[in-house]
N, C-alpha and C. Protein backbone atom coordinates (compact mmCIF):
# COMPACT_ATOMS: atom_id res chain seq x y z
N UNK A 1 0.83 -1.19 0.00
CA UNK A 1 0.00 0.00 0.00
C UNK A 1 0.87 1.26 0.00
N UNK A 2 1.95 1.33 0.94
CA UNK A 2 2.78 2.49 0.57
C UNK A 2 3.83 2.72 -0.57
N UNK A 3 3.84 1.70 -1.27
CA UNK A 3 4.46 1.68 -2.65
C UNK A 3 3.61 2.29 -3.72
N UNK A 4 2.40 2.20 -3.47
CA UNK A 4 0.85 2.87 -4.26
C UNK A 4 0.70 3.83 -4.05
N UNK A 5 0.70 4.41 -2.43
CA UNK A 5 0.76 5.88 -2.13
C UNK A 5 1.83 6.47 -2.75
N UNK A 6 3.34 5.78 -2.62
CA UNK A 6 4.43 6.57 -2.85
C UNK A 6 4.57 7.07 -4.85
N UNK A 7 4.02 6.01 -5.20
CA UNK A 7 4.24 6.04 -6.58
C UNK A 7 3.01 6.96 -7.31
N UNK A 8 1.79 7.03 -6.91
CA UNK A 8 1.13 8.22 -7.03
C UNK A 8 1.44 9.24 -6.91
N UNK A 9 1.86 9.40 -5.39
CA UNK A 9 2.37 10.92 -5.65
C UNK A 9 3.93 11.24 -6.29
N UNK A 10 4.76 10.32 -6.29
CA UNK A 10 5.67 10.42 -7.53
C UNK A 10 4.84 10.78 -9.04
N UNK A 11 4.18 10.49 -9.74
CA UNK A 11 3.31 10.53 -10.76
C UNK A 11 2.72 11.85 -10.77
N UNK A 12 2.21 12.19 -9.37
CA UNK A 12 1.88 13.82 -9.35
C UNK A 12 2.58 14.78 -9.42
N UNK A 13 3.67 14.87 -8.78
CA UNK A 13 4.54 15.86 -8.88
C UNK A 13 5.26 15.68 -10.26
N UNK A 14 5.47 14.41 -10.96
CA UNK A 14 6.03 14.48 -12.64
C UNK A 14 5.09 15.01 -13.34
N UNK A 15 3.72 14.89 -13.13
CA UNK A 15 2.95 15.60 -14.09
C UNK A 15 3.07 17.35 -13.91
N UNK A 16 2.88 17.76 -13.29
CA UNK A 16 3.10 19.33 -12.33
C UNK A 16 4.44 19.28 -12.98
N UNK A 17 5.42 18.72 -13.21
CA UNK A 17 6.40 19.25 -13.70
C UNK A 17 6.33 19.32 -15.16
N UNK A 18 5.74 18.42 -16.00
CA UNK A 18 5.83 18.78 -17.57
C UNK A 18 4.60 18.92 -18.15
N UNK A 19 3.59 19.50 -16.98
CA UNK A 19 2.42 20.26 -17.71
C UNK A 19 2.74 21.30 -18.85
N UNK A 20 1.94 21.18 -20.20
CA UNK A 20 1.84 22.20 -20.72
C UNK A 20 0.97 23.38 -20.69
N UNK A 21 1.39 24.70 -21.07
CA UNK A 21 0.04 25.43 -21.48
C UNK A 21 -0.32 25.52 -23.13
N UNK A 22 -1.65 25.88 -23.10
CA UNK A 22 -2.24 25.81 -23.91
C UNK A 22 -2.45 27.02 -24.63
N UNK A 23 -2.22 27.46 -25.99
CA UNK A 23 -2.78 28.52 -26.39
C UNK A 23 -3.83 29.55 -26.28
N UNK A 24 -3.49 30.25 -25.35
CA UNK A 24 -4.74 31.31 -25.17
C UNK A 24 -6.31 31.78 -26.15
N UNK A 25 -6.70 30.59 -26.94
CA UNK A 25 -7.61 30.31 -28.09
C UNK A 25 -9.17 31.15 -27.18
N UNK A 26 -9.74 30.71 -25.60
CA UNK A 26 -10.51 30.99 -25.62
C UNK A 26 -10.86 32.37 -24.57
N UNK A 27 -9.43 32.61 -24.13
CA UNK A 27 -9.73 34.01 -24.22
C UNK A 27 -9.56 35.33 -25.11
N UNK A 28 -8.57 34.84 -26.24
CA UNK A 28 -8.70 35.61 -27.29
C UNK A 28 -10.21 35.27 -27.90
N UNK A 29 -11.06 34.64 -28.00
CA UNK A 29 -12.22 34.62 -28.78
C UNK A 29 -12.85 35.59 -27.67
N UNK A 30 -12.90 34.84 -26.29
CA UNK A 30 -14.28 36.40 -25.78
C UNK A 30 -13.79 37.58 -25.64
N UNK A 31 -12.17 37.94 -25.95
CA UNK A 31 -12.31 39.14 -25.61
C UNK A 31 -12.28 40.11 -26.79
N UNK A 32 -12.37 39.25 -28.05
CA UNK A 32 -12.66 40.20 -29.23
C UNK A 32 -14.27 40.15 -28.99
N UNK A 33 -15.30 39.79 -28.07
CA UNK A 33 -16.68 39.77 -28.16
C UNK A 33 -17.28 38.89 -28.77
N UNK A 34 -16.91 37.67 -29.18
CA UNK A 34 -17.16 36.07 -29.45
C UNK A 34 -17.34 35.54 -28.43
N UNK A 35 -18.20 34.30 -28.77
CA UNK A 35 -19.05 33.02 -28.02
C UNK A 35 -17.79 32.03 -28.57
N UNK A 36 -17.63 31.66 -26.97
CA UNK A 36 -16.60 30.02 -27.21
C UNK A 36 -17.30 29.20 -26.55
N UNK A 37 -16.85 28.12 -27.50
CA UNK A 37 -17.94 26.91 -27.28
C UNK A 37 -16.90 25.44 -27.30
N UNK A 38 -16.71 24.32 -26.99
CA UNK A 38 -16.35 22.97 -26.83
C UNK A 38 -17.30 22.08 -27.21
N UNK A 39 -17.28 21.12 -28.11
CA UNK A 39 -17.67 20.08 -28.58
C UNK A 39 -17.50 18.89 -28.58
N UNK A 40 -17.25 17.64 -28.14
CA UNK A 40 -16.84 16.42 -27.29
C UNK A 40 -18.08 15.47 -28.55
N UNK A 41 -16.87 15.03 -29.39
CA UNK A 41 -17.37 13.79 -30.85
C UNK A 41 -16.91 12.57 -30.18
N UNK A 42 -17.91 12.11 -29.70
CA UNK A 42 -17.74 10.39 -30.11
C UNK A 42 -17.46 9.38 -31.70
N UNK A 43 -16.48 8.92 -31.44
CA UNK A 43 -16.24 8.20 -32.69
C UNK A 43 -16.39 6.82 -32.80
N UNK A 44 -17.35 5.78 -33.72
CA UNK A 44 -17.12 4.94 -33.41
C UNK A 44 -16.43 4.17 -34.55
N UNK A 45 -15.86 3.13 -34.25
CA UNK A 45 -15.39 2.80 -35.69
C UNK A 45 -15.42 1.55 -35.82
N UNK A 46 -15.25 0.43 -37.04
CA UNK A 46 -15.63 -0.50 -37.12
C UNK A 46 -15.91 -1.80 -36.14
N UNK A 47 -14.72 -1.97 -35.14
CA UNK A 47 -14.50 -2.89 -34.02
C UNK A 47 -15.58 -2.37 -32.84
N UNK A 48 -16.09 -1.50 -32.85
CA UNK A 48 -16.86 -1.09 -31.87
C UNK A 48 -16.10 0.18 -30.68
N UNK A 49 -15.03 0.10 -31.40
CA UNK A 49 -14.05 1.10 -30.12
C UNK A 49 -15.03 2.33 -30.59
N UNK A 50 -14.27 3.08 -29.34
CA UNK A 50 -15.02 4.37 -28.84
C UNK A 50 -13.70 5.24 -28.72
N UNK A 51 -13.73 6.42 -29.34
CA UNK A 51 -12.76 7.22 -28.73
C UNK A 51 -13.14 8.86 -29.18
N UNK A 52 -12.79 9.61 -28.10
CA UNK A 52 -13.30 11.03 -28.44
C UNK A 52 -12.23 12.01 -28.64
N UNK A 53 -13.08 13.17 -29.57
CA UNK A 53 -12.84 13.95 -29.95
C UNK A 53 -12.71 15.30 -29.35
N UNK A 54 -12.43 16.10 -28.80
CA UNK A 54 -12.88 17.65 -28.72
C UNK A 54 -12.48 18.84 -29.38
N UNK A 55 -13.51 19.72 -29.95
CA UNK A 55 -13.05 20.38 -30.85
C UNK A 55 -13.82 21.57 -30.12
N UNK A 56 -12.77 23.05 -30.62
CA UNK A 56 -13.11 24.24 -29.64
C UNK A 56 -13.51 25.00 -31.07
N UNK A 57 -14.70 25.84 -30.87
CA UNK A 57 -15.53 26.85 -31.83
C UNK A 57 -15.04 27.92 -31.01
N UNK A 58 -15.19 29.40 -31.88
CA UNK A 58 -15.66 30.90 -31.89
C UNK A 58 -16.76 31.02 -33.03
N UNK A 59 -18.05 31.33 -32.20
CA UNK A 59 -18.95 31.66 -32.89
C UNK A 59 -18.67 33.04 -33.21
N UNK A 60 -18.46 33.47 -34.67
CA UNK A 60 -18.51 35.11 -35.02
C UNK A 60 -19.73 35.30 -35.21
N UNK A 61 -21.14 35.11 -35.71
CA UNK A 61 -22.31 35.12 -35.72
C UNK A 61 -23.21 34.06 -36.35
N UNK A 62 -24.59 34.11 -36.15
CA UNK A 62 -25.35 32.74 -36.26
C UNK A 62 -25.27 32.28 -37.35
N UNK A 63 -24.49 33.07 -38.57
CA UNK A 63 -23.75 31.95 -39.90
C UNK A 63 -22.33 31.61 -40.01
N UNK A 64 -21.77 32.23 -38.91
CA UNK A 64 -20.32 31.70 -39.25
C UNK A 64 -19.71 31.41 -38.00
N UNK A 65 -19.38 29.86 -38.19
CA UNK A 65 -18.64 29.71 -36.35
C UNK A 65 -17.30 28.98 -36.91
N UNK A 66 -16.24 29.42 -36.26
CA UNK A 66 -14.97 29.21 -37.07
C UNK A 66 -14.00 28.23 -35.79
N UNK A 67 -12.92 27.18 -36.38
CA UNK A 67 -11.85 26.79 -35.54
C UNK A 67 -11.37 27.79 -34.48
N UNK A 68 -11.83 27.40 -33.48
CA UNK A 68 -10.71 28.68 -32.37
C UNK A 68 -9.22 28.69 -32.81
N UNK A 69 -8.56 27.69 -32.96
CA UNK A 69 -7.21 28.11 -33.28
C UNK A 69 -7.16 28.34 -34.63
N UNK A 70 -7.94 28.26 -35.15
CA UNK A 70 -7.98 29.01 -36.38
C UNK A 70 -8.10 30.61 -36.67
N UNK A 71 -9.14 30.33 -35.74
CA UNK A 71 -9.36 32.29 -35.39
C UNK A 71 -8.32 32.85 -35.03
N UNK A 72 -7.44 32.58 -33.68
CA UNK A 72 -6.51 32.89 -33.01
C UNK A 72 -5.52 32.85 -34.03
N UNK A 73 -5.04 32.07 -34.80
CA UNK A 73 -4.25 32.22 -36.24
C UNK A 73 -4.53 33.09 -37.41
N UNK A 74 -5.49 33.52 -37.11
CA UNK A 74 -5.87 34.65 -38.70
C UNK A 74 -6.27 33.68 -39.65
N UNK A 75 -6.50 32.50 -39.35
CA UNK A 75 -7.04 31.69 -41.16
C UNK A 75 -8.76 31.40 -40.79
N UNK A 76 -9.24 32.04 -40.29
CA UNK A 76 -11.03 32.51 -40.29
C UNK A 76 -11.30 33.09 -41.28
N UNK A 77 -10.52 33.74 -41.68
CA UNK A 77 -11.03 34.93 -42.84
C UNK A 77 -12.03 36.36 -42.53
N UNK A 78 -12.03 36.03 -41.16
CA UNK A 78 -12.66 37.20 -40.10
C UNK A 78 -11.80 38.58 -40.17
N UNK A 79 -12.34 39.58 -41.12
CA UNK A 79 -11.32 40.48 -40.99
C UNK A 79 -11.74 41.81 -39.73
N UNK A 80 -12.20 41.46 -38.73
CA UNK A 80 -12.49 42.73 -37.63
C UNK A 80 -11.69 42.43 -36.40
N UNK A 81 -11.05 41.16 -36.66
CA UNK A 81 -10.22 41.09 -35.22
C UNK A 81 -9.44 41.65 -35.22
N UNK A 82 -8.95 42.24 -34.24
CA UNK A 82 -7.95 43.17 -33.45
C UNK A 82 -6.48 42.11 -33.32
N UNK A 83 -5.60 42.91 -33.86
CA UNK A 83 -4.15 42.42 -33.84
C UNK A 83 -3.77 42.45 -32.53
N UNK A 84 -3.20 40.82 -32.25
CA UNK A 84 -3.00 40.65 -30.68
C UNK A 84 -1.59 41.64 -30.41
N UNK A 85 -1.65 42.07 -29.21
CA UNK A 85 -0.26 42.84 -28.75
C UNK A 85 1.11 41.74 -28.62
N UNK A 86 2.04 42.19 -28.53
CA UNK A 86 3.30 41.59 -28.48
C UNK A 86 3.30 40.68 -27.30
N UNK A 87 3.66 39.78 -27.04
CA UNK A 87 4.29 38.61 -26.15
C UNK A 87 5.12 39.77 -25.35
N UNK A 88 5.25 40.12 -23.63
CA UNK A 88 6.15 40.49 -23.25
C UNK A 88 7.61 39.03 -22.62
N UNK A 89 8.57 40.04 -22.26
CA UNK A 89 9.22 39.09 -21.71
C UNK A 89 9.23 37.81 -20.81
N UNK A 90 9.31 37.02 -20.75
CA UNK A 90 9.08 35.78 -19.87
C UNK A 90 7.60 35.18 -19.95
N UNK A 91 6.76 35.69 -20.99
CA UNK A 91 5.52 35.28 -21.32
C UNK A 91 5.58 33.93 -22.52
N UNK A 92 4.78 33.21 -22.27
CA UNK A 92 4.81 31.84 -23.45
C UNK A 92 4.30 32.75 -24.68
N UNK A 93 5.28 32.20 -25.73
CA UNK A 93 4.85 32.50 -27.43
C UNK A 93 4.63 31.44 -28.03
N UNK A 94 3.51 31.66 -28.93
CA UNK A 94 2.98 30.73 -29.97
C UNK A 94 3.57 30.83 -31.78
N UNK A 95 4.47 30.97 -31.97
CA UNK A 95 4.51 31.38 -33.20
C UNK A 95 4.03 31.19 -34.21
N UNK A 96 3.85 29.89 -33.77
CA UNK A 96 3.03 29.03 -35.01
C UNK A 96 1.49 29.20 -35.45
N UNK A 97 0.93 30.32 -34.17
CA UNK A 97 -0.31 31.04 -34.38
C UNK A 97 -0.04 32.41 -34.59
N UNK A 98 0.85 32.98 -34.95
CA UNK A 98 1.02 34.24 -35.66
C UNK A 98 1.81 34.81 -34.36
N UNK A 99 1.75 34.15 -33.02
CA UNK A 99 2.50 35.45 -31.90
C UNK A 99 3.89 35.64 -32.35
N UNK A 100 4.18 36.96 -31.50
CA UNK A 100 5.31 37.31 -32.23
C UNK A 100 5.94 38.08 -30.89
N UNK A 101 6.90 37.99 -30.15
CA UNK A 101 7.54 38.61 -28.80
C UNK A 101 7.73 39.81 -28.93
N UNK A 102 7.67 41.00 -28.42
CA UNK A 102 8.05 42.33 -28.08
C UNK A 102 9.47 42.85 -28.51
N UNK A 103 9.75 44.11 -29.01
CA UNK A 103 11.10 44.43 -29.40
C UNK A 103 11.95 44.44 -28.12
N UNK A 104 13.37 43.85 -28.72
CA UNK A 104 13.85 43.35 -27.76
C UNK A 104 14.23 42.23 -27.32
N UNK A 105 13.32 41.39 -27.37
CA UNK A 105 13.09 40.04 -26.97
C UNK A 105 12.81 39.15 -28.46
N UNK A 106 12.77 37.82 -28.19
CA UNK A 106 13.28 36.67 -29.36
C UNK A 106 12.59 35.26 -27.96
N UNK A 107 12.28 34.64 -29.03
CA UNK A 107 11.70 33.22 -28.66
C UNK A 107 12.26 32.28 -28.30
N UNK A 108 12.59 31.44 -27.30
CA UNK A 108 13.53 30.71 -27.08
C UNK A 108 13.18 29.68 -26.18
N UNK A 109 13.59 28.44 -26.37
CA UNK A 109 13.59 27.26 -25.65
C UNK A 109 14.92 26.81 -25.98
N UNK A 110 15.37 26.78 -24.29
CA UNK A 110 16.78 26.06 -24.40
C UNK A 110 17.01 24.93 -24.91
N UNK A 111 18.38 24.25 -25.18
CA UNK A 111 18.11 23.20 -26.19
C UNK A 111 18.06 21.43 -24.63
N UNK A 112 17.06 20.65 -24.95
CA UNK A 112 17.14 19.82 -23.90
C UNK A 112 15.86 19.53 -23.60
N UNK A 113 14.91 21.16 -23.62
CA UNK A 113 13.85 21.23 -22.77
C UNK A 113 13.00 20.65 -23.34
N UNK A 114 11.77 20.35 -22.91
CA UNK A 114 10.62 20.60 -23.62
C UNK A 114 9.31 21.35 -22.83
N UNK A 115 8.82 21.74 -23.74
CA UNK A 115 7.53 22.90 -23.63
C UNK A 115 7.78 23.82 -24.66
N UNK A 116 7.06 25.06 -24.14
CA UNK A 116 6.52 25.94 -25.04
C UNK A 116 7.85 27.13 -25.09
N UNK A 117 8.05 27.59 -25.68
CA UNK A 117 9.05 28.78 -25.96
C UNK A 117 8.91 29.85 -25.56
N UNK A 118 9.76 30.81 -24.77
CA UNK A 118 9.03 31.87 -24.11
C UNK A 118 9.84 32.99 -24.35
N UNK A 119 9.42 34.61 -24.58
CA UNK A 119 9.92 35.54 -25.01
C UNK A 119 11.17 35.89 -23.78
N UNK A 120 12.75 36.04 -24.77
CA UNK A 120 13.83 36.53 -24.10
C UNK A 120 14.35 37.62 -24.73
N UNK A 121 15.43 38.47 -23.45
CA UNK A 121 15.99 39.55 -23.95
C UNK A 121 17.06 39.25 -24.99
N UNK A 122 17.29 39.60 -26.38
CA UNK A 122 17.87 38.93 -27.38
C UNK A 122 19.40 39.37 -26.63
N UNK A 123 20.33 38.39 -27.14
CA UNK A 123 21.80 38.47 -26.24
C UNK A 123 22.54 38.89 -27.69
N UNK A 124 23.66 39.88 -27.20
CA UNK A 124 24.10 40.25 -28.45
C UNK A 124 25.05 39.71 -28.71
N UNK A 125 26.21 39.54 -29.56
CA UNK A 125 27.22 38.29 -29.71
C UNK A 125 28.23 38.90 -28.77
N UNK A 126 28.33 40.14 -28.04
CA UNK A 126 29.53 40.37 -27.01
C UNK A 126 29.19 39.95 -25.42
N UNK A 127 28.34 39.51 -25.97
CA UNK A 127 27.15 38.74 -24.56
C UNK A 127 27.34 37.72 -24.13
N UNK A 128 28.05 36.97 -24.87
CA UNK A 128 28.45 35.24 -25.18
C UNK A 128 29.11 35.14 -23.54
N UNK A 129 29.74 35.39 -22.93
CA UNK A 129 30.33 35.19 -21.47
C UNK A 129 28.86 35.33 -20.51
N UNK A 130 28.19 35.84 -20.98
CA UNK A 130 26.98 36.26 -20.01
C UNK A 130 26.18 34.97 -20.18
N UNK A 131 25.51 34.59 -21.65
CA UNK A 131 24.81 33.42 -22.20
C UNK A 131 25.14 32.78 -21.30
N UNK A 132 26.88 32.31 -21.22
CA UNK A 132 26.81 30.94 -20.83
C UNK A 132 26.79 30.34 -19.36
N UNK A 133 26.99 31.79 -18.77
CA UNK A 133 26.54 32.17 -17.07
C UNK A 133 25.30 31.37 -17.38
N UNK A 134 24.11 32.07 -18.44
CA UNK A 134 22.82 31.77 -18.34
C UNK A 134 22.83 30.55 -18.00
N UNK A 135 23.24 30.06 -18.90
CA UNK A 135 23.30 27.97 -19.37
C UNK A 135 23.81 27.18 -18.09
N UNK A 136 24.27 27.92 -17.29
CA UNK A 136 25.14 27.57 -15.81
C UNK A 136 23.93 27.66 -14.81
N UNK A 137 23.34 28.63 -15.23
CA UNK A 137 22.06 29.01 -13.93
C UNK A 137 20.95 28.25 -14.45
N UNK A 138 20.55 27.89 -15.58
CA UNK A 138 19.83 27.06 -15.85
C UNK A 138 19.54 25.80 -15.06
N UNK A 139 20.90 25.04 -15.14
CA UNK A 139 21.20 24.01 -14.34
C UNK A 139 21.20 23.84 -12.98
N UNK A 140 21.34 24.86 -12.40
CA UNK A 140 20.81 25.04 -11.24
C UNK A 140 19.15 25.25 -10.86
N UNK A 141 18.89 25.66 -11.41
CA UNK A 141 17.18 25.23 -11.70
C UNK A 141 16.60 24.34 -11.54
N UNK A 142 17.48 22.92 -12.60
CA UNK A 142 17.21 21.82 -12.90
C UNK A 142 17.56 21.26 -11.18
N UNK A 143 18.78 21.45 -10.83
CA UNK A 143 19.13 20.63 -9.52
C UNK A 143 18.39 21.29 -8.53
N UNK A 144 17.71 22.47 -8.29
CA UNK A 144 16.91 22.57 -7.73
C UNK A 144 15.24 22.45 -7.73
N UNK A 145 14.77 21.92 -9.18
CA UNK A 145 13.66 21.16 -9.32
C UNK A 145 13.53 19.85 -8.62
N UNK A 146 14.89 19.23 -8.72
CA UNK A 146 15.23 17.58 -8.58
C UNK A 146 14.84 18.00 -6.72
N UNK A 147 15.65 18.82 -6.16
CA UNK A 147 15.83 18.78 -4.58
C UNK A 147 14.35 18.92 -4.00
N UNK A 148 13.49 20.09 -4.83
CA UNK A 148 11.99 19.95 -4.34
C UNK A 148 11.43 19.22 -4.51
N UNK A 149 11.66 17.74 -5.40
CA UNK A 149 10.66 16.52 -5.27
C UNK A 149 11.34 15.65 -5.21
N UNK A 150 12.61 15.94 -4.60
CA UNK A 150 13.05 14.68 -3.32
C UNK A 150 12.69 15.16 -2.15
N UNK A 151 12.30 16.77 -1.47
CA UNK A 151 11.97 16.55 -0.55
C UNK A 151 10.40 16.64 -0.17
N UNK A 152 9.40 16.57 -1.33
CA UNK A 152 8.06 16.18 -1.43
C UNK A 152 7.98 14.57 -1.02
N UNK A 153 9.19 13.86 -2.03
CA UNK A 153 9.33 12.64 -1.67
C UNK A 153 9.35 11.72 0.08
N UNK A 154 10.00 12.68 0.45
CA UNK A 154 10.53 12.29 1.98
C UNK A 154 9.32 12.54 2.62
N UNK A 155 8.67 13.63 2.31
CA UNK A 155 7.30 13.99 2.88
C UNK A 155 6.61 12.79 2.94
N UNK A 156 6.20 12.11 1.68
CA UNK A 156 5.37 11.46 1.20
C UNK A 156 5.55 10.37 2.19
N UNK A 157 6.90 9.79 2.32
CA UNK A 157 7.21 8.63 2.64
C UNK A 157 7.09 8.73 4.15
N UNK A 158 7.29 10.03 5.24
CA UNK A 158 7.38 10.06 6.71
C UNK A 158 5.79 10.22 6.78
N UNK A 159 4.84 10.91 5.93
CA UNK A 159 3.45 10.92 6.43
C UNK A 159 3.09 9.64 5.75
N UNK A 160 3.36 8.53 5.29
CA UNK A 160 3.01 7.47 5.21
C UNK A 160 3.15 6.21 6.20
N UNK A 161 4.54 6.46 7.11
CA UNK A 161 4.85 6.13 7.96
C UNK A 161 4.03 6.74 9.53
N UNK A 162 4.22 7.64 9.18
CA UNK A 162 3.16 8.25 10.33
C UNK A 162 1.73 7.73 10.40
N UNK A 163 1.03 8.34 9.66
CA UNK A 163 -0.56 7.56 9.28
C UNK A 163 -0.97 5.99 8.77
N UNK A 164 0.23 5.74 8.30
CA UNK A 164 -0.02 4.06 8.18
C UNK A 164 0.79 2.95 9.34
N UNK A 165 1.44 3.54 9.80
CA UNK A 165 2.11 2.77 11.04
C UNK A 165 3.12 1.72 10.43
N UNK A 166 4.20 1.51 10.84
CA UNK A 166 5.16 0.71 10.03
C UNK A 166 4.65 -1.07 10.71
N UNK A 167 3.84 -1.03 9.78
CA UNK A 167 3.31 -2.26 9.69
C UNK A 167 3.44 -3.38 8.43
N UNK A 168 4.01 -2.91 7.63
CA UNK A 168 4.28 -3.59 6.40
C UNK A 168 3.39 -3.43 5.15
N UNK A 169 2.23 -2.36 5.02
CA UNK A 169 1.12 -2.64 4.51
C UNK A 169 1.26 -1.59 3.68
């Protein structure tokens, strides 16, 4: 039983660590004054499996309801939306939906990571001693991600011991 407890919440804290975010699709639809909507397709297919779908709308009006990330991309063909403002610094960018980071700043995901890319102050090439400070402090990040869920871990394992009594179970 405490191998079940322990490995759950191992599982929790890995997820919390490589959650993504998601493209800001449905608050850019209401705040140009659009209806967002979610749709959940059941599919069935020959064997009888079941597996679903969800697909996100912006209603622009009662004849035209378009892909949210489509909208949020400019390929609606909706020409009254308002050009989103710049990505500031340390904010997630989408590029691939038209965002574009603030002057100054440049898109960047270190190389290793994964997730989403987020607007940085562009480094100029006399900068290169500074960068690689960066790339140094990075890593310290990393070893201090590791130290907060070894000591979630220890948590896990002394209030398991505590509330379950070292009984073997």
């Amino acid at each position: 039983m405490k191998r079940i407890i322990l490995l759950l919440g191992l599982l929790l804290v890995l997820h919390l660590c490589f959650a993504a975010t998601a493209p800001p699709v449905k608050d850019y639809c209401e705040n140009q004054g659009y209806e967002y909507s979610t749709k959940t397709i059941i599919n069935m297919t020959e064997n009888r499996t079941e597996y679903n779908t969800t697909k996100f709308y912006c209603k622009i009006s009662d004849n035209l309801t378009c892909d949210a990330f489509d909208f949020y991309a400019y390929k609606c063909g909706v020409k009254n939306s308002t050009k989103r403002p710049c990505v500031k610094e340390g904010e997630v960018v989408w590029t691939s939906y038209g965002d574009r980071c603030c002057k100054g700043t440049e898109p960047s995901l270190p190389s290793g990571v994964r997730g989403q890319a987020t607007c940085v102050e562009k480094v100029a090439p006399q900068d290169e001693i500074m960068g690689n400070i960066s790339e140094k402090a990075g890593i310290w990040k990393l070893v201090g991600a590791i130290v907060v869920m070894l000591f979630i871990l220890i948590v896990i394992v002394i209030g398991t011991k505590f509330f379950m009594g070292d009984k073997g179970y």
